[in-house]
C-alpha atoms as a PDB file:
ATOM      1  CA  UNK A   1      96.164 179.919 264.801  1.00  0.00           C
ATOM      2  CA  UNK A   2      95.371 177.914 261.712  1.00  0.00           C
ATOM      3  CA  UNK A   3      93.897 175.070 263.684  1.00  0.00           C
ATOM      4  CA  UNK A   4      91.744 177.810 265.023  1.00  0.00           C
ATOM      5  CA  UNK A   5      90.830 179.143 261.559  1.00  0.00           C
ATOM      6  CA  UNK A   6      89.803 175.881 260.345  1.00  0.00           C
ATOM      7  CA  UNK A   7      88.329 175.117 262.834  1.00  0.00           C
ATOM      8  CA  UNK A   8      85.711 177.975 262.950  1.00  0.00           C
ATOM      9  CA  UNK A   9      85.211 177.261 259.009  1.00  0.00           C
ATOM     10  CA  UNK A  10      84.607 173.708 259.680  1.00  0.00           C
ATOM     11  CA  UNK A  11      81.684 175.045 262.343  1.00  0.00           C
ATOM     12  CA  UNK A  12      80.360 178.091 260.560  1.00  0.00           C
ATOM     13  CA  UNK A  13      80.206 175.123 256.899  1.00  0.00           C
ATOM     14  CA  UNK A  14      78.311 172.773 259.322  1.00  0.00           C
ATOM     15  CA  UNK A  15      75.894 175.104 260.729  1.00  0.00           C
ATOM     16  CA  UNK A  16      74.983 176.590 257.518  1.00  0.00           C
ATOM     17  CA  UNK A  17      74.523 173.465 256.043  1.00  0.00           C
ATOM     18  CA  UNK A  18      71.959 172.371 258.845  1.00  0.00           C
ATOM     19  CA  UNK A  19      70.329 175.353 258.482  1.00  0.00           C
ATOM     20  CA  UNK A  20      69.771 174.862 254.495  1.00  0.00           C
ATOM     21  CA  UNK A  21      69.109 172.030 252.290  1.00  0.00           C
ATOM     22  CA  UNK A  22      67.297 168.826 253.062  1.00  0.00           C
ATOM     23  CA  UNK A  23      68.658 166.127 255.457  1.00  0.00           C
ATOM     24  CA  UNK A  24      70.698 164.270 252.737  1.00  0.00           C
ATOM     25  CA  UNK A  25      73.012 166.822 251.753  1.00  0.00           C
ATOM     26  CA  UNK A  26      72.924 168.201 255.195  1.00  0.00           C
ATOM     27  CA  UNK A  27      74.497 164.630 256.225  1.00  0.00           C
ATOM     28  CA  UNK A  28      77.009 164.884 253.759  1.00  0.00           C
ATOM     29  CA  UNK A  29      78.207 168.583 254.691  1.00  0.00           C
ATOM     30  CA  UNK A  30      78.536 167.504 258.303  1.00  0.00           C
ATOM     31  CA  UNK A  31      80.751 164.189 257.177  1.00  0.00           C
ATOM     32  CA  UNK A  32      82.604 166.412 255.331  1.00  0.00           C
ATOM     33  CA  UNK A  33      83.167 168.625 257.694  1.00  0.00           C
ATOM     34  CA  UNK A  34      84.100 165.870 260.237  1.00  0.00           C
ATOM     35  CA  UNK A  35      86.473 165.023 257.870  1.00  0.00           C
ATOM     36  CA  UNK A  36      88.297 168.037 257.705  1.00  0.00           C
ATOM     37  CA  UNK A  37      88.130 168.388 261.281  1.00  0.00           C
ATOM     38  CA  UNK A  38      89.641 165.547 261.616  1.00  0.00           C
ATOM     39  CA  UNK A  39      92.704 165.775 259.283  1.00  0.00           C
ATOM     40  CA  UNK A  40      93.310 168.887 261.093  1.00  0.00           C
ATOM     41  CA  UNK A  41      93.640 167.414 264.049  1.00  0.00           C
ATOM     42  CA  UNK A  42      96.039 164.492 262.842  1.00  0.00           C
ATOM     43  CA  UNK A  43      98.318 167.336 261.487  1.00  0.00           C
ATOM     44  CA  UNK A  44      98.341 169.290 264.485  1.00  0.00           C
ATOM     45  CA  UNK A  45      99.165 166.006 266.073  1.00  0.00           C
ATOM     46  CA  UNK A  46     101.784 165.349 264.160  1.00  0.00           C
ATOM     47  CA  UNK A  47     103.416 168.448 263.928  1.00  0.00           C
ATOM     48  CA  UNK A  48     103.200 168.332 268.328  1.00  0.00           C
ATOM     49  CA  UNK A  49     105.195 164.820 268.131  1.00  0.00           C
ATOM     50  CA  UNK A  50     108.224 166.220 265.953  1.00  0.00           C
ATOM     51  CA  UNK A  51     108.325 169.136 268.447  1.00  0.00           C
ATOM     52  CA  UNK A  52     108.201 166.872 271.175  1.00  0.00           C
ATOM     53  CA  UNK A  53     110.888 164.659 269.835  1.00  0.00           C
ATOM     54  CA  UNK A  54     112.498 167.405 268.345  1.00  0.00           C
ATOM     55  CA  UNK A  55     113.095 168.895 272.417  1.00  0.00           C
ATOM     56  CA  UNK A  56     113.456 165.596 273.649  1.00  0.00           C
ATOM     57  CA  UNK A  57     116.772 165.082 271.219  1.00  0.00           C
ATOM     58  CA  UNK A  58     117.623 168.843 272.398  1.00  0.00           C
ATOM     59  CA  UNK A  59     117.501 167.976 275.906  1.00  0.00           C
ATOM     60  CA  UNK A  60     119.757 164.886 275.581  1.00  0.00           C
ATOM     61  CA  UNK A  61     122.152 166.719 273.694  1.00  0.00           C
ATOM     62  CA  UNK A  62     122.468 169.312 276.889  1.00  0.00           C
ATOM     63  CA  UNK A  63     122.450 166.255 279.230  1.00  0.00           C
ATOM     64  CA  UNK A  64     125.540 164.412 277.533  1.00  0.00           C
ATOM     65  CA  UNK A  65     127.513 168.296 277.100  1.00  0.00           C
ATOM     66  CA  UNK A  66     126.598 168.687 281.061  1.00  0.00           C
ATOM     67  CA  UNK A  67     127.717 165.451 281.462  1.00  0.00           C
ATOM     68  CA  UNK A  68     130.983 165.841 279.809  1.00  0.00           C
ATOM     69  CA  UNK A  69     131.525 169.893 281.604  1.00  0.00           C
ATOM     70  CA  UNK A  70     131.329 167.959 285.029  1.00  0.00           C
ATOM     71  CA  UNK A  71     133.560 165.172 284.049  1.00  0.00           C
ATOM     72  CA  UNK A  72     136.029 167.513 283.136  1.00  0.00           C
ATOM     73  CA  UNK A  73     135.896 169.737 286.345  1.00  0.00           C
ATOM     74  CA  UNK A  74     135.725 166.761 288.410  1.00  0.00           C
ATOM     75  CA  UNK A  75     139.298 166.117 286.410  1.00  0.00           C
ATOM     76  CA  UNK A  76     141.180 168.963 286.760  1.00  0.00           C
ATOM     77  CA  UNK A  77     139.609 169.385 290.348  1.00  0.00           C
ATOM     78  CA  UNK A  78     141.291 165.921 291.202  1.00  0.00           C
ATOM     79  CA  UNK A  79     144.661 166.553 289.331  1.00  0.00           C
ATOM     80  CA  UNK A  80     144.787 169.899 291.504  1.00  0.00           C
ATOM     81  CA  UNK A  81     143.898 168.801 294.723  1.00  0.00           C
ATOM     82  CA  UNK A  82     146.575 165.550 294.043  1.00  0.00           C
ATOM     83  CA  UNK A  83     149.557 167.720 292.714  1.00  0.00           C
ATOM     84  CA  UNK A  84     152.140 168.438 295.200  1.00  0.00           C
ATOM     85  CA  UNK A  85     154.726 170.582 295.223  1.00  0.00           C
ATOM     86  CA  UNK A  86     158.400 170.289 296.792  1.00  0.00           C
ATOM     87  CA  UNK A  87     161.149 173.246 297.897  1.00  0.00           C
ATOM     88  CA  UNK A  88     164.423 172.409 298.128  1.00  0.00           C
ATOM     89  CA  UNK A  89     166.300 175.091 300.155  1.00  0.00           C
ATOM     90  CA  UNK A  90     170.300 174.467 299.810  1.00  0.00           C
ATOM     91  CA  UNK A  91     172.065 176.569 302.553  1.00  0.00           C
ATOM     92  CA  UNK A  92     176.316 177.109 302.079  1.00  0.00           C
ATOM     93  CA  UNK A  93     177.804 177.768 305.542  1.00  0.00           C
ATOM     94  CA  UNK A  94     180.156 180.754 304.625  1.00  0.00           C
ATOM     95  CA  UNK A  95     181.522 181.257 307.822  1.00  0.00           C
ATOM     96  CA  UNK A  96     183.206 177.650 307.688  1.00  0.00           C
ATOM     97  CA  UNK A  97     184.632 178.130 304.416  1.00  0.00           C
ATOM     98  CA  UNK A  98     186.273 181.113 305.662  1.00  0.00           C
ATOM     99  CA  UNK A  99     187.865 179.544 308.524  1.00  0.00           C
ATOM    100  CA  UNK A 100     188.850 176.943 307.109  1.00  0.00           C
ATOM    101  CA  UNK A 101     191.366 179.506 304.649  1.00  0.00           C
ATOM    102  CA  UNK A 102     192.573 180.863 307.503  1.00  0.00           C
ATOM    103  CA  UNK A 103     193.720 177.674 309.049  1.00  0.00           C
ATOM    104  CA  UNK A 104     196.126 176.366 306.137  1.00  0.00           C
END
């Protein structure tokens, strides 16, 4: 919105100055003018690369946590699928113990 603003100043300066004065300080106003135009545009540039590098950091940060959230999973995916797990069932014959009293 700024840009915008100075912008339309730089315009509305230029056009009033062709409109009045002679052609000397009518050449002057428009270099001005240029010049402000143009600083106004390196700023806006400027201010678009730090956002630009500023979401490009951003997006590498989210790349290297996504990276370590699927290492992870792919951990504890492969220490679940590789865990096994053993039953040992003991079983006392109680019949044959009971016999066996009898007999002695």
């Amino acid at each position: 919105m700024k840009k915008v603003i100075v912008l339309s100043t730089v315009l509305a300066l230029g056009a009033l100055g062709m409109a009045c004065g002679d052609a000397a300080s009518n050449n002057t106003a428009t270099n001005a003018n240029k010049s402000v135009a143009n600083a106004a545009n390196a700023a806006a540039n400027a201010a678009n690369s730090a956002a630009n590098a500023m979401a490009n950091a951003a997006n590498a940060m989210a790349n290297a946590a996504n990276a370590g959230t699927t290492t992870t999973a792919n951990s504890a995916n492969a220490a679940h699928s590789n865990s096994t797990t053993t039953t040992t069932t003991t079983t006392t014959n109680t019949n044959a113990a009971a016999a066996n009293a009898n007999h002695k």
